[in-house]
C-alpha atoms as a PDB file:
ATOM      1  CA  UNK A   1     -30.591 -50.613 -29.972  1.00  0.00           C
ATOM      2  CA  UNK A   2     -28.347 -50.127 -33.029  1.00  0.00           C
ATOM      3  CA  UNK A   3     -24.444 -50.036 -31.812  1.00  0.00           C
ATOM      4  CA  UNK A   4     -22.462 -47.026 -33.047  1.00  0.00           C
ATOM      5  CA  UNK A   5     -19.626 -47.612 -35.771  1.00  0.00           C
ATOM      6  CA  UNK A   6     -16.856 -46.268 -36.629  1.00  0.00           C
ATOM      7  CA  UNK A   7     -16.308 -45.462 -40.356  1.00  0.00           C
ATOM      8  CA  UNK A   8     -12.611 -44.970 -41.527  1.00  0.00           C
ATOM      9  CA  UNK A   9     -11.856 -44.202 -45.065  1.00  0.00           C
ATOM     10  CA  UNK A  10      -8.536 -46.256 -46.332  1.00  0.00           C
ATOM     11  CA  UNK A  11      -6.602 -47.182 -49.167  1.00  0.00           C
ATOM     12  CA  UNK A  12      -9.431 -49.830 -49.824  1.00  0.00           C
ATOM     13  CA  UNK A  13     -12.331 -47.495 -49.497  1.00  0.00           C
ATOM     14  CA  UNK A  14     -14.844 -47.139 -46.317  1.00  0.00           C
ATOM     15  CA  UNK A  15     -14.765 -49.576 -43.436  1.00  0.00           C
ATOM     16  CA  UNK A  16     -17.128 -49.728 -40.545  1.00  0.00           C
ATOM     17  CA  UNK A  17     -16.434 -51.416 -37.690  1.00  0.00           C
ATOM     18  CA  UNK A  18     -17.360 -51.337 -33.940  1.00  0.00           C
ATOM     19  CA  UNK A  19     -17.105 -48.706 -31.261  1.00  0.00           C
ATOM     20  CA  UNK A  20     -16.604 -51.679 -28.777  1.00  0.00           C
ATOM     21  CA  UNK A  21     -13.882 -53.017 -31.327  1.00  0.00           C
ATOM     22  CA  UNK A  22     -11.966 -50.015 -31.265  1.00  0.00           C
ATOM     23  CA  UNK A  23     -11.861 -49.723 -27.523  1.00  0.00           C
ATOM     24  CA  UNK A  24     -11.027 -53.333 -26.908  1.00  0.00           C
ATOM     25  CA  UNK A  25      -7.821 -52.408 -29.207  1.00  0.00           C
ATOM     26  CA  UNK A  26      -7.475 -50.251 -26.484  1.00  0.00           C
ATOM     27  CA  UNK A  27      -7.461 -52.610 -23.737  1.00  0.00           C
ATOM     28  CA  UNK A  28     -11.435 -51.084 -22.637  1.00  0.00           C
ATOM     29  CA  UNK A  29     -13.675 -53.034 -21.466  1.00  0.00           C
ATOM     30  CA  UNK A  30     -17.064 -52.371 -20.858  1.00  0.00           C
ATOM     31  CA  UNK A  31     -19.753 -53.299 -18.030  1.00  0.00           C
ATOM     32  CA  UNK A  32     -22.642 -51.954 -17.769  1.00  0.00           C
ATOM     33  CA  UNK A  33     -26.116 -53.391 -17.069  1.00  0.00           C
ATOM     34  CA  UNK A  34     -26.727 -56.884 -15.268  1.00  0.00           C
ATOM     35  CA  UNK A  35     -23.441 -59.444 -14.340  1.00  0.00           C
ATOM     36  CA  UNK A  36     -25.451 -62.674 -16.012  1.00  0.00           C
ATOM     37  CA  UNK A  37     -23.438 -65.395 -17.649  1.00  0.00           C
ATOM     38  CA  UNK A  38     -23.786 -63.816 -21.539  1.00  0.00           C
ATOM     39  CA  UNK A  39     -21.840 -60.852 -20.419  1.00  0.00           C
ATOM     40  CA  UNK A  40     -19.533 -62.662 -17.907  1.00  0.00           C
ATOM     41  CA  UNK A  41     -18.362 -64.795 -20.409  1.00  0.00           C
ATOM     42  CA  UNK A  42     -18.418 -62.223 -23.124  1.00  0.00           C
ATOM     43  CA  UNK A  43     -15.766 -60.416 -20.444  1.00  0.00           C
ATOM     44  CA  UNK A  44     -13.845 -63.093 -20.106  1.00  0.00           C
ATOM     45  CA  UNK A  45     -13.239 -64.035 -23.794  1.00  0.00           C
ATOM     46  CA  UNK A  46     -11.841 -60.162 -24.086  1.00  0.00           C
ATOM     47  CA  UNK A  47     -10.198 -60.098 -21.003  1.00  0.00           C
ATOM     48  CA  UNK A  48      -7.978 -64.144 -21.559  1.00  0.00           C
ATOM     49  CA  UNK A  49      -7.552 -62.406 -24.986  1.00  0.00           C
ATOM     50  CA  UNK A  50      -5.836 -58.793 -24.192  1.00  0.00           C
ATOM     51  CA  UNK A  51      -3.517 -61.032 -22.017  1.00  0.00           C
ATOM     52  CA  UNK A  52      -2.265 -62.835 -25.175  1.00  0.00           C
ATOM     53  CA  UNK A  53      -1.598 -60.199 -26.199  1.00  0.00           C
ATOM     54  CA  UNK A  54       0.448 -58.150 -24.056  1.00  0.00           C
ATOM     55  CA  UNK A  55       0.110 -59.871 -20.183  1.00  0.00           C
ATOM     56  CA  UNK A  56       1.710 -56.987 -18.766  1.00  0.00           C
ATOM     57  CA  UNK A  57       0.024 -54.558 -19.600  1.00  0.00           C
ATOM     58  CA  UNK A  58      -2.910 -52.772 -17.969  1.00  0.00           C
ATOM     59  CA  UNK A  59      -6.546 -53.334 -19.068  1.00  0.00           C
ATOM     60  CA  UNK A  60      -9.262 -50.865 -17.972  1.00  0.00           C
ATOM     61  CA  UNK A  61     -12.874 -51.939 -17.376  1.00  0.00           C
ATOM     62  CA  UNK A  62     -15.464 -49.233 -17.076  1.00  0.00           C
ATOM     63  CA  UNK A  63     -18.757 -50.122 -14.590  1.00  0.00           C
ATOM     64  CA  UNK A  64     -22.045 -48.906 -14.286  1.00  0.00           C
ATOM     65  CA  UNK A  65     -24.188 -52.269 -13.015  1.00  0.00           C
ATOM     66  CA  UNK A  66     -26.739 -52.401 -10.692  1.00  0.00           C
ATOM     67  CA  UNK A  67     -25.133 -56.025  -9.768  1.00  0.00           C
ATOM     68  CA  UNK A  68     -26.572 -59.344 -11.003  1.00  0.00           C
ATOM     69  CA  UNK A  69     -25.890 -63.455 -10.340  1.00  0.00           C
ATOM     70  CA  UNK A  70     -23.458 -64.159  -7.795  1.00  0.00           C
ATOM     71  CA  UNK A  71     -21.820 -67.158  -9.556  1.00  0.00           C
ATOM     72  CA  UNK A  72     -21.433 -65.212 -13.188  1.00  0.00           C
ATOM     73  CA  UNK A  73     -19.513 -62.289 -10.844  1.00  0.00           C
ATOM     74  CA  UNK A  74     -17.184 -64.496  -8.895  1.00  0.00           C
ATOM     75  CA  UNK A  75     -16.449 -66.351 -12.244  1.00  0.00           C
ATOM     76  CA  UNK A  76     -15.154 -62.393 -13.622  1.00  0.00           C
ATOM     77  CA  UNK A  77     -14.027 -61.839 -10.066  1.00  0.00           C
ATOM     78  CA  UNK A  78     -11.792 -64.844 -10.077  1.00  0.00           C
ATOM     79  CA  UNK A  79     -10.473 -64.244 -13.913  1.00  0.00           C
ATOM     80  CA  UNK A  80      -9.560 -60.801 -12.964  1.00  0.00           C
ATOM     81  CA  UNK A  81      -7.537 -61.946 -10.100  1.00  0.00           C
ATOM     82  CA  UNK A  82      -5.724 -64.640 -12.231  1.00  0.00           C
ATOM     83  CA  UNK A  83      -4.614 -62.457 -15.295  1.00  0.00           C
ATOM     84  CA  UNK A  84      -0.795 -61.154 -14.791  1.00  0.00           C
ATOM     85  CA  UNK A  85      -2.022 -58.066 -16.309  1.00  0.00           C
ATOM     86  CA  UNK A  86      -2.923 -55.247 -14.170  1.00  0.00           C
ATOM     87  CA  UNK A  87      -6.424 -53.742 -14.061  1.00  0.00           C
ATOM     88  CA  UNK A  88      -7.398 -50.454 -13.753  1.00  0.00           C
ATOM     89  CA  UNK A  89     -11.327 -50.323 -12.812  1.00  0.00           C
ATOM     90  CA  UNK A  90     -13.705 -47.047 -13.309  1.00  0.00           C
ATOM     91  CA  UNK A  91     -16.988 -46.525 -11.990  1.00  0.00           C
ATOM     92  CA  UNK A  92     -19.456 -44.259 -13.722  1.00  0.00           C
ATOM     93  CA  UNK A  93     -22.929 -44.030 -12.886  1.00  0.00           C
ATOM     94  CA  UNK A  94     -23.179 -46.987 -10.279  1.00  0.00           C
ATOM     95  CA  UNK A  95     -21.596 -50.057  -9.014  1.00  0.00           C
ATOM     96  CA  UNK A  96     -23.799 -51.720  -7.158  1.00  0.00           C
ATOM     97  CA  UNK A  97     -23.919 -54.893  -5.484  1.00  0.00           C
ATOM     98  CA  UNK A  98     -21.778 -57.538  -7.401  1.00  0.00           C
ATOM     99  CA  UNK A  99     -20.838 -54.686  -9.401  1.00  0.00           C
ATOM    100  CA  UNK A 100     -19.270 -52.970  -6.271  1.00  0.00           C
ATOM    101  CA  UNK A 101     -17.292 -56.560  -5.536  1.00  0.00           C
ATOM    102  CA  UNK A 102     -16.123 -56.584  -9.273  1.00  0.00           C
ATOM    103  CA  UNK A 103     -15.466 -52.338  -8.950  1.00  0.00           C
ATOM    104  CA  UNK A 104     -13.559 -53.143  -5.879  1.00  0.00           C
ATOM    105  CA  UNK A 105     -11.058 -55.802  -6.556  1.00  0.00           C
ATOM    106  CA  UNK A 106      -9.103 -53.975  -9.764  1.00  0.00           C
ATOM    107  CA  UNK A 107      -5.468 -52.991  -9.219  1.00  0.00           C
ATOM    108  CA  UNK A 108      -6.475 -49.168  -9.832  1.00  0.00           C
ATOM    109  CA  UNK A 109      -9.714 -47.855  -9.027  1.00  0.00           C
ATOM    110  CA  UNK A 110     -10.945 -44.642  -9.998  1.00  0.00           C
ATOM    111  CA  UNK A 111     -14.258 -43.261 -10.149  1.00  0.00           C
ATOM    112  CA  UNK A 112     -16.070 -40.001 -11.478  1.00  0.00           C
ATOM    113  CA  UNK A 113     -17.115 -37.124  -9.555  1.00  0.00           C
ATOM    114  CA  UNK A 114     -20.872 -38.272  -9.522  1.00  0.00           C
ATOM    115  CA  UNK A 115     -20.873 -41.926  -9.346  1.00  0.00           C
ATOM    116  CA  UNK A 116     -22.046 -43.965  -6.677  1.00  0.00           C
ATOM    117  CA  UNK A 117     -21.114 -47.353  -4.916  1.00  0.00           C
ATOM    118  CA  UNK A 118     -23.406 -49.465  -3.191  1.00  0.00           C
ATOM    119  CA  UNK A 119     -22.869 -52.611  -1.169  1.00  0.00           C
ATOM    120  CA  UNK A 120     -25.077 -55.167   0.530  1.00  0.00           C
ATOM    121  CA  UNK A 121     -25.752 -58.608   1.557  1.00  0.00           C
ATOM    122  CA  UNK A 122     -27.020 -61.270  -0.781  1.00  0.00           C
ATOM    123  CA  UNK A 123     -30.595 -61.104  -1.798  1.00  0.00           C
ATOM    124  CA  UNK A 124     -32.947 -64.287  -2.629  1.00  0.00           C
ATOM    125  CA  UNK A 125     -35.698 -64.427  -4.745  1.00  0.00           C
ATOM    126  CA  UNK A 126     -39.470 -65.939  -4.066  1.00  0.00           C
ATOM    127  CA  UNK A 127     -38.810 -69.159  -1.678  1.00  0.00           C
ATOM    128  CA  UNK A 128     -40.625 -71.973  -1.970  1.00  0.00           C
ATOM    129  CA  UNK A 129     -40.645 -75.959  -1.190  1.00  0.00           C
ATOM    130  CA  UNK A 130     -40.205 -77.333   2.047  1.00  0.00           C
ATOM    131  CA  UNK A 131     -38.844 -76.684   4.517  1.00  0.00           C
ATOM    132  CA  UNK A 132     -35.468 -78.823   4.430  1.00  0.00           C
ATOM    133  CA  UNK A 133     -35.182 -76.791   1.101  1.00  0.00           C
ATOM    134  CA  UNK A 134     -35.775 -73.291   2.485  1.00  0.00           C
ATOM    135  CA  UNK A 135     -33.381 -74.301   5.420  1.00  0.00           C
ATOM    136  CA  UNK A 136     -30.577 -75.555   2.431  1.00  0.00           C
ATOM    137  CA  UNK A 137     -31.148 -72.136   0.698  1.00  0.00           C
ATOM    138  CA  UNK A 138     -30.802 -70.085   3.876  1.00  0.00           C
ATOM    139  CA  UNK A 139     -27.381 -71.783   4.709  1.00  0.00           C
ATOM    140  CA  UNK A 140     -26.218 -70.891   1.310  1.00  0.00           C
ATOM    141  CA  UNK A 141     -27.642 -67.275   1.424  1.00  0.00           C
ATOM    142  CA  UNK A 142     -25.217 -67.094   4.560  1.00  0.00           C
ATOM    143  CA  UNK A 143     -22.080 -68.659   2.771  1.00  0.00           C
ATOM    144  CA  UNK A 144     -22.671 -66.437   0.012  1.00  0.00           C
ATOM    145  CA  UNK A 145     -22.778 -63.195   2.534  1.00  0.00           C
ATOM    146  CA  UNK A 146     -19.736 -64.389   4.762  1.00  0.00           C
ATOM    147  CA  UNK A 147     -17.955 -64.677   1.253  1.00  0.00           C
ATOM    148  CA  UNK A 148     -18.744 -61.155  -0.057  1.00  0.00           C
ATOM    149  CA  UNK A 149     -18.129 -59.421   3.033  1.00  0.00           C
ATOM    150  CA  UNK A 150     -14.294 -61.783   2.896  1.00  0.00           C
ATOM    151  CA  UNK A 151     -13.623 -60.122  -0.804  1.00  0.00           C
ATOM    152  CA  UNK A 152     -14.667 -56.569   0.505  1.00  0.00           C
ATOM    153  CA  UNK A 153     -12.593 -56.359   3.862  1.00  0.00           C
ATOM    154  CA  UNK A 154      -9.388 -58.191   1.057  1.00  0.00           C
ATOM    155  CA  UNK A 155      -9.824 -54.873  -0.993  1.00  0.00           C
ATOM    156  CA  UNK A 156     -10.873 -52.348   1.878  1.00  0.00           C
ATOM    157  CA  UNK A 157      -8.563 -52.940   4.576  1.00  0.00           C
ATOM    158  CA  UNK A 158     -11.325 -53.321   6.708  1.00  0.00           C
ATOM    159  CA  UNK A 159     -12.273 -56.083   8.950  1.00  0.00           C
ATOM    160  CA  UNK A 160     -14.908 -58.195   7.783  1.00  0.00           C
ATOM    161  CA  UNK A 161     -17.255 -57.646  10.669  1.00  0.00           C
ATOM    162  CA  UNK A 162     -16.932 -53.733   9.407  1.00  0.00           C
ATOM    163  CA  UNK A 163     -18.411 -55.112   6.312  1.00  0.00           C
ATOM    164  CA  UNK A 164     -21.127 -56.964   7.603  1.00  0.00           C
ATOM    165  CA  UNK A 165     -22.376 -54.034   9.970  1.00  0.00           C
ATOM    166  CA  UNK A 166     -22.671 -52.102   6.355  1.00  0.00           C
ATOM    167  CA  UNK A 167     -24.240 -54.447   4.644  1.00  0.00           C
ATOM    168  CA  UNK A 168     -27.003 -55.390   6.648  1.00  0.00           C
ATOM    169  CA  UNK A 169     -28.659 -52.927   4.931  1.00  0.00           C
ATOM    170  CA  UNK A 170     -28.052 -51.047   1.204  1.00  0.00           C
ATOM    171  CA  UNK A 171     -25.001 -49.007   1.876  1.00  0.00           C
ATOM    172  CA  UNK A 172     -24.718 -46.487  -0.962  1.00  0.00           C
ATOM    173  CA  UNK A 173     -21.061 -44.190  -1.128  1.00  0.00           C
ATOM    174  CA  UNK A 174     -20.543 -41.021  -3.049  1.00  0.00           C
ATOM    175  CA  UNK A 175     -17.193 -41.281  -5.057  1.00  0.00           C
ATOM    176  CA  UNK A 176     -15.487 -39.126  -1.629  1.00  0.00           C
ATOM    177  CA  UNK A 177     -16.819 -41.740   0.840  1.00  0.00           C
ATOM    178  CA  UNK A 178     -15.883 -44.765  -1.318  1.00  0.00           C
ATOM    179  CA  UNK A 179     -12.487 -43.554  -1.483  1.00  0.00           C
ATOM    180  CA  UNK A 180     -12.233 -42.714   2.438  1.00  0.00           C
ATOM    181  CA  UNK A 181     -13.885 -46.323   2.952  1.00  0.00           C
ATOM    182  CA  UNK A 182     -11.182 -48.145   0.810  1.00  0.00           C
ATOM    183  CA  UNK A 183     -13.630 -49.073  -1.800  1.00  0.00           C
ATOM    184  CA  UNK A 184     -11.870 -46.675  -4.267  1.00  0.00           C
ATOM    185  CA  UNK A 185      -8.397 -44.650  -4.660  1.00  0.00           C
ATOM    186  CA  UNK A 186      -8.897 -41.245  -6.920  1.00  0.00           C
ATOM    187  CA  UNK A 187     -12.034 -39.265  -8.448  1.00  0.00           C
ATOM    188  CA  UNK A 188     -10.987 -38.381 -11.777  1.00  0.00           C
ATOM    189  CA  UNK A 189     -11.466 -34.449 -11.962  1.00  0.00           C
ATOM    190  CA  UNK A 190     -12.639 -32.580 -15.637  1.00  0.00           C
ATOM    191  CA  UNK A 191      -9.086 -31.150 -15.487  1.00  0.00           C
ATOM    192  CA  UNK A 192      -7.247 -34.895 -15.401  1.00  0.00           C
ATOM    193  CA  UNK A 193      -5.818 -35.182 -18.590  1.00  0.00           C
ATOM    194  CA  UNK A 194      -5.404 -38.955 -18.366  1.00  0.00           C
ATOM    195  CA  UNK A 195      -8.867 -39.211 -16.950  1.00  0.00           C
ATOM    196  CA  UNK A 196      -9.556 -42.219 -19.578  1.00  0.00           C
ATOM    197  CA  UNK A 197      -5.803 -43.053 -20.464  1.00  0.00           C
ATOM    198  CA  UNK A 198      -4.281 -46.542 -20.316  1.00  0.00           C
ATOM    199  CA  UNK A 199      -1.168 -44.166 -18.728  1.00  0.00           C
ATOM    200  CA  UNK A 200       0.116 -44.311 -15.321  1.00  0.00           C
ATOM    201  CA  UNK A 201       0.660 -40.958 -13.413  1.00  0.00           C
ATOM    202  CA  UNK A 202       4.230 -39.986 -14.029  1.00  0.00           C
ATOM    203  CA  UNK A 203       4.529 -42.165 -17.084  1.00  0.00           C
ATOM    204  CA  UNK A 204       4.661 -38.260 -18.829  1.00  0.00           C
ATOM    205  CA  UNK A 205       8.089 -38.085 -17.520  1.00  0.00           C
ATOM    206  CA  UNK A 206       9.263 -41.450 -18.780  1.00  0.00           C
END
């Protein structure tokens, strides 16, 4: 699918450049589809670089992922959590699975009125081999949930047993329930002015 550009006219003539460009000038991010390790990394490279530029201030991502590999999201999970800047996180559409973890653990989290999170335990793909293998990818598949439910309760405020009891099956929020869980802290309203702003409430009065 083509990208859309954005055409400028200046002293030069006509320029084109990126939509993605002009929101990572910004300080937007965007993540939507699958958390692999193309758009991890591609995260990370904008992320290390809006800290060089200013490590103070905030960087938004937006999210709409229906989750993806477990190692790619704790590699954005554990960038995010390293960077002195603050990060405001939005969720539109879905965050789901890692995407909830990644949703979860930003500094600010907002969603809109109709978006959706969903959390649940790890999943595994088609087993096979014997079974000393099947037994070393079961222990893992347990690590993996007793560390997802950890980062959850860190960002909730709930207990990780709390976590576990929703997880053992798909445990989908609308935006009002996320927020009463701890998963999120505002739904940004049509009438919110600063709905997508880099602006903190009360910075008008600065």
């Amino acid at each position: 699918m083509t990208k859309p550009l954005i055409i400028k006219e200046t002293s030069n003539g006509y320029s084109a450049y990126g939509i993605e460009d002009q929101m990572l000038s910004e300080r937007k991010i965007i993540c939507t589809g699958e958390i692999n390790a193309d758009s991890v990394n591609s995260m990370i490279l904008q992320l290390m670089y809006l800290e060089s530029t200013d490590p103070e201030k905030e960087i938004t991502i937006y999210i709409n992922s229906p989750g993806g590999e477990v190692i790619s999201g704790l590699a954005l999970y554990d960038v995010m959590n390293m960077l002195s800047c603050p990060i405001r996180t939005v969720c539109m559409g879905m965050a789901a699975s890692m995407g909830s973890i990644i949703f979860t653990a930003g500094d600010r989290r907002a969603m809109l009125p109709h978006s959706k999170v969903m959390i649940h335990d790890p999943l595994i793909g088609n087993v096979g081999g014997n079974a000393l293998h099947v037994h070393q990818l079961s222990e893992n598949l347990m690590r993996t949930r007793t560390l997802s439910a950890e980062i959850l309760a860190k960002h909730t405020g709930k207990t990780v047993e709390e976590i576990l009891e929703k997880t053992a099956s798909d445990c989908y929020f609308t935006a009002e329930e996320a927020v009463a869980f701890g998963l999120a802290d505002e739904i940004l309203q049509p009438d919110d002015q600063n709905r997508f702003s880099d602006r903190k409430k009360g910075d008008d009065n600065k």
